[in-house]
N, C-alpha and C. Protein backbone atom coordinates (compact mmCIF):
# COMPACT_ATOMS: atom_id res chain seq x y z
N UNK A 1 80.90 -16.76 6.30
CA UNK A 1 79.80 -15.88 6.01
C UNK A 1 78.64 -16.66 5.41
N UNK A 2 79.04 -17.77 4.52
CA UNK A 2 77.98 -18.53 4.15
C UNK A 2 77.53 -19.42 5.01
N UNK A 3 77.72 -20.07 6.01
CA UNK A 3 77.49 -20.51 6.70
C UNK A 3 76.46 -19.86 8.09
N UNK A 4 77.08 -18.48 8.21
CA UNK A 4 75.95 -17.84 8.95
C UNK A 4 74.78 -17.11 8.09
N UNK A 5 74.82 -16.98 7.00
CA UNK A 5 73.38 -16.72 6.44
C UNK A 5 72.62 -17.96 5.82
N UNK A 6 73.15 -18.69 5.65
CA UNK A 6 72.71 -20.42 5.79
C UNK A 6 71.87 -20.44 7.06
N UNK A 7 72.61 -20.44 7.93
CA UNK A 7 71.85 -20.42 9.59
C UNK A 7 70.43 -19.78 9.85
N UNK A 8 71.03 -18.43 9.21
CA UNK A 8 69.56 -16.94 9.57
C UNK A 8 68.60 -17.85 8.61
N UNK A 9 68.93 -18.13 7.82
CA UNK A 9 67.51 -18.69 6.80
C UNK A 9 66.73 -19.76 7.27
N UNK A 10 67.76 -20.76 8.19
CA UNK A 10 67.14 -22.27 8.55
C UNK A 10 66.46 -21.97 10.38
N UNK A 11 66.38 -20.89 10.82
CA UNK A 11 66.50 -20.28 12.42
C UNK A 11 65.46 -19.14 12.27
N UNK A 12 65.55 -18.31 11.47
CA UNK A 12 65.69 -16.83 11.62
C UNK A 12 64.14 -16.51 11.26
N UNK A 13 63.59 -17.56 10.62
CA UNK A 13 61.89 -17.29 10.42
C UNK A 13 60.92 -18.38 10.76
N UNK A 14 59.98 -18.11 11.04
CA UNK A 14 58.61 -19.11 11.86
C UNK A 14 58.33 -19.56 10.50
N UNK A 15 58.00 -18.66 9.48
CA UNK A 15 57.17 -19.53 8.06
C UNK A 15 57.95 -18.56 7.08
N UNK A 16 57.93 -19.12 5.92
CA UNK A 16 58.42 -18.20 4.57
C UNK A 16 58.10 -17.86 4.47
N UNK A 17 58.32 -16.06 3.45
CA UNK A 17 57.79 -15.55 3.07
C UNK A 17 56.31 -16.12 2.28
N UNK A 18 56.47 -17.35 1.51
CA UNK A 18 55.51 -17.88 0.32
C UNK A 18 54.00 -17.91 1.81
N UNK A 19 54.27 -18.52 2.74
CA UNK A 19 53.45 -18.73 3.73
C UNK A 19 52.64 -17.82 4.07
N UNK A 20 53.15 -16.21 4.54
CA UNK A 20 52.57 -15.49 4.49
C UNK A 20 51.80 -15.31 3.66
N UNK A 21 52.23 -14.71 2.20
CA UNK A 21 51.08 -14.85 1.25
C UNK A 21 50.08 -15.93 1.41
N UNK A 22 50.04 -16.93 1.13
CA UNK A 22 48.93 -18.12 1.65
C UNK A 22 48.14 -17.41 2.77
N UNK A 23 48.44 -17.45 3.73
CA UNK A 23 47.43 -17.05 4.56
C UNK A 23 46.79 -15.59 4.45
N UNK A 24 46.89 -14.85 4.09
CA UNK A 24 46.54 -13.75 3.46
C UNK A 24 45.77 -13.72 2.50
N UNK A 25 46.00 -14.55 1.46
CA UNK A 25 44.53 -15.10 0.68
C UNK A 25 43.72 -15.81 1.47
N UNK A 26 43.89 -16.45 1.94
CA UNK A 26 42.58 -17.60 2.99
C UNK A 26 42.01 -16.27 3.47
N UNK A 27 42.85 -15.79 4.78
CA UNK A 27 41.79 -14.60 5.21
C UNK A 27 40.73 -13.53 4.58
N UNK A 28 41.91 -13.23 3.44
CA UNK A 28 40.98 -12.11 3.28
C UNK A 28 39.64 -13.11 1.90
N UNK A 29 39.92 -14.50 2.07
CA UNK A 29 38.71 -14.99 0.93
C UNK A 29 37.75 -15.11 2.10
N UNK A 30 38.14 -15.48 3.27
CA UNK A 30 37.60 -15.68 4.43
C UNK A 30 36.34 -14.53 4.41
N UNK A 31 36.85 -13.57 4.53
CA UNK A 31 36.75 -12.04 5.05
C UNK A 31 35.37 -11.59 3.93
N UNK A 32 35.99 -11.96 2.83
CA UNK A 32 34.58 -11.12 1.51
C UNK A 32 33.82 -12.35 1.36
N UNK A 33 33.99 -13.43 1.70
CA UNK A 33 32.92 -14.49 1.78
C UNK A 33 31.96 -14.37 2.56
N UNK A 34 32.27 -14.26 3.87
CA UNK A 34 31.38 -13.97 4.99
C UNK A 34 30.65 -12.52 4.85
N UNK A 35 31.38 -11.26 4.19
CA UNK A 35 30.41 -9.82 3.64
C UNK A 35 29.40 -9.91 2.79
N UNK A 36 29.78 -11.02 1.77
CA UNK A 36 29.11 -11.81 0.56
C UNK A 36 27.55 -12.14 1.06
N UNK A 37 28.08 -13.35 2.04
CA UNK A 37 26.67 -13.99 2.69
C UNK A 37 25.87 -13.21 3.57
N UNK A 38 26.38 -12.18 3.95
CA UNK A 38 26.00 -11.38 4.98
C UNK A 38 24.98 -10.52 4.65
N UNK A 39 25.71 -9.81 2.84
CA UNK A 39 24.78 -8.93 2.31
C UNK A 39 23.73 -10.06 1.21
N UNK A 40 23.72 -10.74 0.96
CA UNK A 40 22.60 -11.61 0.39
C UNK A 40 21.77 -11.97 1.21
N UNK A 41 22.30 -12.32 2.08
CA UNK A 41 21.39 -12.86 3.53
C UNK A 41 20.15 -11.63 3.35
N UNK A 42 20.72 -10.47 3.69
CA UNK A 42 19.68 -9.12 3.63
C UNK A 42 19.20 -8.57 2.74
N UNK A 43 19.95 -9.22 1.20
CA UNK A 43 19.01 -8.85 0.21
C UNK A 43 18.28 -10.03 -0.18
N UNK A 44 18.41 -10.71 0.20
CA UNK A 44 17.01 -12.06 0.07
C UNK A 44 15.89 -11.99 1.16
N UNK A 45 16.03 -11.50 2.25
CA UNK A 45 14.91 -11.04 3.09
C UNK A 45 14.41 -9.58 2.62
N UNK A 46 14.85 -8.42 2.04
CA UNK A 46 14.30 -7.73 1.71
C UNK A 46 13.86 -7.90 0.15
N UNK A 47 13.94 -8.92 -0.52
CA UNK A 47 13.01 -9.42 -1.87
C UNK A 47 12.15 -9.86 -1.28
N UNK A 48 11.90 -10.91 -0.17
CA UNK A 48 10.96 -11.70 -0.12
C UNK A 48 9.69 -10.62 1.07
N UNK A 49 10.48 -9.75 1.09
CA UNK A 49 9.21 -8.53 1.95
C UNK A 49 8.38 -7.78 0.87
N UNK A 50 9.46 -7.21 -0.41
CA UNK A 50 8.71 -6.93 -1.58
C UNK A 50 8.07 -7.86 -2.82
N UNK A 51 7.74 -8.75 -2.31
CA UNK A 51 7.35 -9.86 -3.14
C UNK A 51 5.89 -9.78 -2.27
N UNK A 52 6.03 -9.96 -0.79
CA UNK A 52 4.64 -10.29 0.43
C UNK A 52 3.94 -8.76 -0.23
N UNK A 53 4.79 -7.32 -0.39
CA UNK A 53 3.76 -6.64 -0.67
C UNK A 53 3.48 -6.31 -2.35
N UNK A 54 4.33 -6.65 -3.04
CA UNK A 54 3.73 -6.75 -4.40
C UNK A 54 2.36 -7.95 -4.36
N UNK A 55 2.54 -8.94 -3.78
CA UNK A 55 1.23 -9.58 -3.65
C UNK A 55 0.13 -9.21 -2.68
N UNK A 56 0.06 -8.43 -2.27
CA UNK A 56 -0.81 -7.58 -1.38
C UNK A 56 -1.37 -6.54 -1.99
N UNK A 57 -0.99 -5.96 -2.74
CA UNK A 57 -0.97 -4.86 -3.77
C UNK A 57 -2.28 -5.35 -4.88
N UNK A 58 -1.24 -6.68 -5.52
CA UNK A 58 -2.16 -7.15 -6.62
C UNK A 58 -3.60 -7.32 -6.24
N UNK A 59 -3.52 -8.10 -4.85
CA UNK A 59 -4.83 -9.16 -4.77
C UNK A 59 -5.90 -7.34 -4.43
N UNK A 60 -5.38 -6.64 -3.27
CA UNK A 60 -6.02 -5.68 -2.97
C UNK A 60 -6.64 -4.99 -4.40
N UNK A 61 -5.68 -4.66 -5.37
CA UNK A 61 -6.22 -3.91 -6.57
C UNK A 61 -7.06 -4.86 -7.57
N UNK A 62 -6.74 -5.56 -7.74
CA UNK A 62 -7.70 -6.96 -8.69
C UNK A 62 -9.38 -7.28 -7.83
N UNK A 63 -9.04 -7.30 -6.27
CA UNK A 63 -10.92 -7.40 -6.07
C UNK A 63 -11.57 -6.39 -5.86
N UNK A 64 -10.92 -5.79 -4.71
CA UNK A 64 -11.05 -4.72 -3.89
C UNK A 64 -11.09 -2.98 -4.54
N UNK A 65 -10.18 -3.04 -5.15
CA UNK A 65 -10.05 -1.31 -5.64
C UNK A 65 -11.33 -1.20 -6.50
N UNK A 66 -11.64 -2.58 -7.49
CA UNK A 66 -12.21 -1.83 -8.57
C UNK A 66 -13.67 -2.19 -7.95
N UNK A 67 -14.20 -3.00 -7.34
CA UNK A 67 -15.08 -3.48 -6.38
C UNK A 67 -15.38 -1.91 -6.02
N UNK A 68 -14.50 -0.63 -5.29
CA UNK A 68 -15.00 -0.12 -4.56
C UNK A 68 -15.36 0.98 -4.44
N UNK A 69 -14.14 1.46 -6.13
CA UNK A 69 -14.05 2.48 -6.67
C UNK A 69 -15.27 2.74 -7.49
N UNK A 70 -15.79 1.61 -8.28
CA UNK A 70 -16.95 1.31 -9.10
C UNK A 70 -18.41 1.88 -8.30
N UNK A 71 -18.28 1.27 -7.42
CA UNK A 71 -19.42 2.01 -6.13
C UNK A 71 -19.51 3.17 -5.90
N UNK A 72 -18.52 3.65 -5.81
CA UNK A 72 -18.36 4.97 -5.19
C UNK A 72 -18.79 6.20 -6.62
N UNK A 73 -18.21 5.70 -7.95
CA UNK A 73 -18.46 6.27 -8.79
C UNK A 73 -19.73 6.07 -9.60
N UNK A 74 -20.77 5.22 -9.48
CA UNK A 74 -22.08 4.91 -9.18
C UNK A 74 -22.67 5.82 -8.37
N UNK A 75 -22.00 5.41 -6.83
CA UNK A 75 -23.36 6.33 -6.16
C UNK A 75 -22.76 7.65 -6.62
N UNK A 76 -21.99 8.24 -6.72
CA UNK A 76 -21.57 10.03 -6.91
C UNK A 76 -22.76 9.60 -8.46
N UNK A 77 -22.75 9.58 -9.25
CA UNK A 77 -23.87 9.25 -10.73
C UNK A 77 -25.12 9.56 -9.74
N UNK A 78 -25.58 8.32 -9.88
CA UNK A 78 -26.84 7.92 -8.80
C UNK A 78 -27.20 9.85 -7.96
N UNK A 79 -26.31 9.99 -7.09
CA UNK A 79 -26.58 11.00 -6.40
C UNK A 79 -26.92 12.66 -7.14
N UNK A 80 -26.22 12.67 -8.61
CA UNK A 80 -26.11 13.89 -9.07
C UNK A 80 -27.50 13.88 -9.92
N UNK A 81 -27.49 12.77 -10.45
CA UNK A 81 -28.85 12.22 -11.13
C UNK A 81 -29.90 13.10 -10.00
N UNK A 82 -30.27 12.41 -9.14
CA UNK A 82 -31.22 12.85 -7.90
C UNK A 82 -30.93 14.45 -7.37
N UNK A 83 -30.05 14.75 -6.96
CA UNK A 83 -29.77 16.42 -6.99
C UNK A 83 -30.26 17.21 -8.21
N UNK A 84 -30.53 16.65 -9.22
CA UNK A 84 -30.43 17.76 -10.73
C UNK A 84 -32.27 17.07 -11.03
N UNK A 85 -32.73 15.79 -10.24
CA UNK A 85 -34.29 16.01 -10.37
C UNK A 85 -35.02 17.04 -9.98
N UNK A 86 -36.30 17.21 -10.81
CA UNK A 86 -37.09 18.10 -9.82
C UNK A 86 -38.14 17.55 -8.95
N UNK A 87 -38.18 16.50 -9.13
CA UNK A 87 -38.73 15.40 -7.61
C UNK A 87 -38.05 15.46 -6.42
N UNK A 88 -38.81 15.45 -5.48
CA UNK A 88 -37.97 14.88 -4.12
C UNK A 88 -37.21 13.70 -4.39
N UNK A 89 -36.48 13.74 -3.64
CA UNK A 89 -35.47 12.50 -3.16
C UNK A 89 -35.70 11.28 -2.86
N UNK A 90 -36.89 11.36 -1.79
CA UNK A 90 -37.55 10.60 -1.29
C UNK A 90 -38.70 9.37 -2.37
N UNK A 91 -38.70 10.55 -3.24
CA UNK A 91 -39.90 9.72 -3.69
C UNK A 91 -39.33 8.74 -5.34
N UNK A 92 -37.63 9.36 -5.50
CA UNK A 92 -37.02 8.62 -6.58
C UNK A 92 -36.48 7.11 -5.93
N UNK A 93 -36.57 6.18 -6.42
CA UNK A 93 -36.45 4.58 -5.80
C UNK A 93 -34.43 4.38 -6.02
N UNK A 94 -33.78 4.00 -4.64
CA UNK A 94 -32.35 3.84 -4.77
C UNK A 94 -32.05 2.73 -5.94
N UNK A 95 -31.14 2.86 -6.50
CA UNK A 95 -30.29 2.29 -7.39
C UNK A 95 -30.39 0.73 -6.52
N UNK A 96 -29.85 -0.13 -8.05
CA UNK A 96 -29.68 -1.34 -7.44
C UNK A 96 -28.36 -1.65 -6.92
N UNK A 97 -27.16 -0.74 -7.82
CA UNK A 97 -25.89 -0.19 -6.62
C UNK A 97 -25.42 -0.46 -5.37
N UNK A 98 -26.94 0.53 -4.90
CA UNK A 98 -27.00 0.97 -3.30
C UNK A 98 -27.60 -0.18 -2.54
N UNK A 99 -28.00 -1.07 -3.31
CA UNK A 99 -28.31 -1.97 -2.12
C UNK A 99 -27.10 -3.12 -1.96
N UNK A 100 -25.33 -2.49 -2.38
CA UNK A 100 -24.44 -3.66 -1.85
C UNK A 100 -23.83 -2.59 -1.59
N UNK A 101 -24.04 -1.78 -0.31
CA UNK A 101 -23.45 -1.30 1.11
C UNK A 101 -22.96 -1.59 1.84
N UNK A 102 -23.57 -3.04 2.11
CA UNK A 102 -22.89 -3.76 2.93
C UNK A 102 -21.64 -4.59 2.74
N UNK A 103 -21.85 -4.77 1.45
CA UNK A 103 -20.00 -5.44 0.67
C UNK A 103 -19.52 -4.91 0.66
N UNK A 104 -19.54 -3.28 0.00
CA UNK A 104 -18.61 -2.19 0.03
C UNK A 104 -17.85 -2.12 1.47
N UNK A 105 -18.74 -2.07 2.72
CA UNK A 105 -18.46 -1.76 3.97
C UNK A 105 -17.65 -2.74 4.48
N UNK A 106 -18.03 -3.96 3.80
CA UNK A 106 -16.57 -5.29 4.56
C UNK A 106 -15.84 -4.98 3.49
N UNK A 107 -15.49 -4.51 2.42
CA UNK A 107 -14.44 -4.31 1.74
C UNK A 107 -13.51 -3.45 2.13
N UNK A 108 -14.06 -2.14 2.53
CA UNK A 108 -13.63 -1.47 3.04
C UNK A 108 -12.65 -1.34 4.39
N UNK A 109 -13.74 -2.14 4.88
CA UNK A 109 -13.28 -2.73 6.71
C UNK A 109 -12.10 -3.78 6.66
N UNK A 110 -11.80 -4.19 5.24
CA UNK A 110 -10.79 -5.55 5.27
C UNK A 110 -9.21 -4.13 5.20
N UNK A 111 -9.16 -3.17 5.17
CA UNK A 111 -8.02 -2.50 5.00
C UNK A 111 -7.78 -2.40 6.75
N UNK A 112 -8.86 -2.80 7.53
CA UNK A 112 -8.03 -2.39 9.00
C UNK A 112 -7.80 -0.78 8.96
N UNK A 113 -8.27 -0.24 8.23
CA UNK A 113 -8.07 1.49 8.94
C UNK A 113 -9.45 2.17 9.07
N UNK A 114 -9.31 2.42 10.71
CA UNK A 114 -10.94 2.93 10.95
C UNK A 114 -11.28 4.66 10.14
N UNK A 115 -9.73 4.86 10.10
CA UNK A 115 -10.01 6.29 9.55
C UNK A 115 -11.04 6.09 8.22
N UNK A 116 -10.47 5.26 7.26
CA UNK A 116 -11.39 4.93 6.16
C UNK A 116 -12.70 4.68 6.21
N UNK A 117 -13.03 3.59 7.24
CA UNK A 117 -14.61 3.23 7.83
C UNK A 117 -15.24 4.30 7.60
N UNK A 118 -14.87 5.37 8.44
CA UNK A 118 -15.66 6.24 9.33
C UNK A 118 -15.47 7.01 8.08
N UNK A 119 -14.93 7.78 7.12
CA UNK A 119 -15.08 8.07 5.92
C UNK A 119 -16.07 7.41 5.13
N UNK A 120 -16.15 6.39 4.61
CA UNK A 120 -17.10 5.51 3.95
C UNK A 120 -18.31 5.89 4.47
N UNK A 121 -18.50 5.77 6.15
CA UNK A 121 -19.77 5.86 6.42
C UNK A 121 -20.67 6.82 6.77
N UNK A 122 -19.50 8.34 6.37
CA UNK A 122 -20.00 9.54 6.51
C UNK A 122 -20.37 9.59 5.32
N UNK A 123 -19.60 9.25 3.95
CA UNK A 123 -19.88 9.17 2.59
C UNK A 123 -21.63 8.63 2.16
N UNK A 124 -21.68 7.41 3.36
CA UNK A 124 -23.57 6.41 2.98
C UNK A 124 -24.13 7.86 3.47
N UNK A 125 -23.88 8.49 4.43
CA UNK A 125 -24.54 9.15 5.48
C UNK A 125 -24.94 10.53 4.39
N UNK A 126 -23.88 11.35 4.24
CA UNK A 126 -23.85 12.21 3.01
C UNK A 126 -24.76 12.21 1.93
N UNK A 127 -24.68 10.99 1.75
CA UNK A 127 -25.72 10.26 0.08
C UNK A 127 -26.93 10.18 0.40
N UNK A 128 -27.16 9.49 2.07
CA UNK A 128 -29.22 10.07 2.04
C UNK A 128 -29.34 11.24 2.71
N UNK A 129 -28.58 12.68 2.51
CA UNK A 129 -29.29 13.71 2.79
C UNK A 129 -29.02 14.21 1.67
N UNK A 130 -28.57 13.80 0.30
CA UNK A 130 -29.26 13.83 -0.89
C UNK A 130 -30.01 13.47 -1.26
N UNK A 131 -29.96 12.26 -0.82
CA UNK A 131 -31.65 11.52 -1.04
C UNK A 131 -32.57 11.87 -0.71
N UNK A 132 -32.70 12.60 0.58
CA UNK A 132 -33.90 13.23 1.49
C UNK A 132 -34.27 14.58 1.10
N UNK A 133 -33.27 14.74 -0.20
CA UNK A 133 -33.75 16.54 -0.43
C UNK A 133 -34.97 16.95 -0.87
N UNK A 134 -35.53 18.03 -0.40
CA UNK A 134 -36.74 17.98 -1.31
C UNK A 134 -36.54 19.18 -2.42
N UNK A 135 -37.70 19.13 -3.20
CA UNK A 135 -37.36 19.87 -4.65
C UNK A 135 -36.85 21.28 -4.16
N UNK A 136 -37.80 22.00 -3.15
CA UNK A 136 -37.62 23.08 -2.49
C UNK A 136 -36.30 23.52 -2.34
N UNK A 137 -36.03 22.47 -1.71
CA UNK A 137 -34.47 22.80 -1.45
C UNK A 137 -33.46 22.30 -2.65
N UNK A 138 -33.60 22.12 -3.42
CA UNK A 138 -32.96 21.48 -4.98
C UNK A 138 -32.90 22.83 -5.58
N UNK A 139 -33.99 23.16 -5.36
CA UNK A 139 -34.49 24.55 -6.35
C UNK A 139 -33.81 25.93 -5.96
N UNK A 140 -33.30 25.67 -4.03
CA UNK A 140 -32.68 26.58 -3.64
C UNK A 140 -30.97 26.93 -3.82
N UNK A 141 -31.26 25.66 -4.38
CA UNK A 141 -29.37 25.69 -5.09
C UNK A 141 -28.55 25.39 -3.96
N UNK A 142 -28.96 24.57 -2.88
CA UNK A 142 -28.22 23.86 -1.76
C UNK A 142 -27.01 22.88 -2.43
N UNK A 143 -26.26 23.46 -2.70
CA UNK A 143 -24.91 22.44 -3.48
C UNK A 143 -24.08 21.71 -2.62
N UNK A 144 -24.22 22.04 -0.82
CA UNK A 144 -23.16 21.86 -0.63
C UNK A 144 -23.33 20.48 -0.29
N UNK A 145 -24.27 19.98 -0.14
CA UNK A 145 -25.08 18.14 0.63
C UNK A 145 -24.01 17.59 -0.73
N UNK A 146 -23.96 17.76 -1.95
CA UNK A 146 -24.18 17.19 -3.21
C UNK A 146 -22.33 17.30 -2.83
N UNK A 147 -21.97 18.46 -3.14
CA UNK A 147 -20.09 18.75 -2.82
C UNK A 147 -19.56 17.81 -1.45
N UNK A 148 -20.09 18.01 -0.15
CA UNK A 148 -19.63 17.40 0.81
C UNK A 148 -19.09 15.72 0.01
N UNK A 149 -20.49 15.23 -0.74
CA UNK A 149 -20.54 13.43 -1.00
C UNK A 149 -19.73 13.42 -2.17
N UNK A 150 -19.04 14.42 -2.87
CA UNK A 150 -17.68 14.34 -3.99
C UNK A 150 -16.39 14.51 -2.61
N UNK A 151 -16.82 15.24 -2.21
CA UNK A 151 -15.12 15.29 -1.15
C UNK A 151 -14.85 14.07 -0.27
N UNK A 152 -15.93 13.68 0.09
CA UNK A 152 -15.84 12.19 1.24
C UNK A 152 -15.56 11.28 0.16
N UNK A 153 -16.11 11.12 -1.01
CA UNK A 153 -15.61 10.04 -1.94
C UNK A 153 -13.96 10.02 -3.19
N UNK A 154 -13.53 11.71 -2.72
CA UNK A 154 -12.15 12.03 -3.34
C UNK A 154 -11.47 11.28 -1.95
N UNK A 155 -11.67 11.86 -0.65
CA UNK A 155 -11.32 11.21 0.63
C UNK A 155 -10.64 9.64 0.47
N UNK A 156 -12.25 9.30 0.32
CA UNK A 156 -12.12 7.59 -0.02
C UNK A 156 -11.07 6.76 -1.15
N UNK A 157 -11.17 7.51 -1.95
CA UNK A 157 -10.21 6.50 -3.33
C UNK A 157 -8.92 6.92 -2.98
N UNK A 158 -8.63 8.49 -2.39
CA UNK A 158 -6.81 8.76 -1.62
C UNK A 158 -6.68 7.82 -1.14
N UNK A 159 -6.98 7.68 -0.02
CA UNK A 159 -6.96 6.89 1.49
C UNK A 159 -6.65 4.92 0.63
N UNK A 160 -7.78 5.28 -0.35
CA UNK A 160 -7.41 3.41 -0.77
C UNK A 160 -6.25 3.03 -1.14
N UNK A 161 -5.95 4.49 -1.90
CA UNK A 161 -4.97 4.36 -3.16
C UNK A 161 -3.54 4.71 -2.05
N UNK A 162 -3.72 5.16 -1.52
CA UNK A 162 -2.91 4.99 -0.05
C UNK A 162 -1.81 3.97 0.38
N UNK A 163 -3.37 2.89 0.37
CA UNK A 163 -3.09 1.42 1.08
C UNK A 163 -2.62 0.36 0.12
N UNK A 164 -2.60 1.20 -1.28
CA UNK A 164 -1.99 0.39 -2.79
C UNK A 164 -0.80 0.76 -2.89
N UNK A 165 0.25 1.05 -2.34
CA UNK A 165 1.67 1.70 -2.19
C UNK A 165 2.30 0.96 -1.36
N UNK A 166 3.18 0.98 -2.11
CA UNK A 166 4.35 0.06 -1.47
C UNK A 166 4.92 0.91 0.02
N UNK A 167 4.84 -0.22 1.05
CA UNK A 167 5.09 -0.01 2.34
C UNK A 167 6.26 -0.68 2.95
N UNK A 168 6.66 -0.59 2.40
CA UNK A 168 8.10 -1.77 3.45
C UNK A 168 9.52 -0.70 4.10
N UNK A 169 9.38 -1.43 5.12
CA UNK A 169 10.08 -0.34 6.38
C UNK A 169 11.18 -1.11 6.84
């Protein structure tokens, strides 16, 4: 009898039990190593996407926001000033403000959204048919020239403040 379970032990198995275990750790270190690298892999590309737009964010809000917001809250001044004269429009001289339209407008234009443009430039557009008012019509309590150029410029700072939000898809 000892001799045949002597036998089964030296015959009867490919690897020892101890063997099994061994390979069973390798695999499964195998196994969460490679899940390991797999999920770092994807959380180091999705840091380095919120890093591209945290710095997109900054630079946009540091030149650009206050660059444009500042303007906008100028000319709305500028404009209410001139609505609440009893002079024409025409004959009060534009702000020194209004003559960087054209920076505002490449500032603007650097966001790539025409929706905004075309906002902005209904907003210039808005602002000289305040400018063009005459007393007559000041006197007639025409509010809405004056309201339209607060809504195109609430329009404007959404739409910026928009493009200051974190976007990653």
């Amino acid at each position: 009898m000892l001799t045949v379970y002597c036998e089964k032990m030296a015959t009867g198995a490919f690897l020892s039990p101890g063997m099994y275990g061994l390979f069973g750790v390798v695999i499964g270190a195998l196994l969460s190593g490679g899940m390991a690298y797999l999920i770092q892999k994807q959380n180091s590309k999705h840091a380095i996407k919120l890093e591209k737009e945290k710095n997109k964010i900054s630079i946009i809000s540091s030149f650009l926001l206050q660059d444009v917001v500042s303007f906008l809250n100028d000319e709305i001044d500028s404009l209410q000033s001139i609505y609440l004269s009893d002079k024409d429009g025409s004959e009060i001289p534009s702000p020194e403000h209004h003559k960087n339209i054209v920076n505002n407008e490449v500032n603007i234009r650097i966001f790539k959204d025409e929706e905004l443009t075309e906002l902005f430039l209904d907003f210039i557009n808005a602002g000289n048919v305040v400018r063009s008012m005459s007393a007559a019509e000041k006197l007639l309590g025409d509010i809405d020239a004056l309201r339209k150029v607060i809504d195109l410029a609430a329009d404007i700072k959404k739409r910026i403040l928009e493009h200051c939000q974190f976007n990653i898809k």
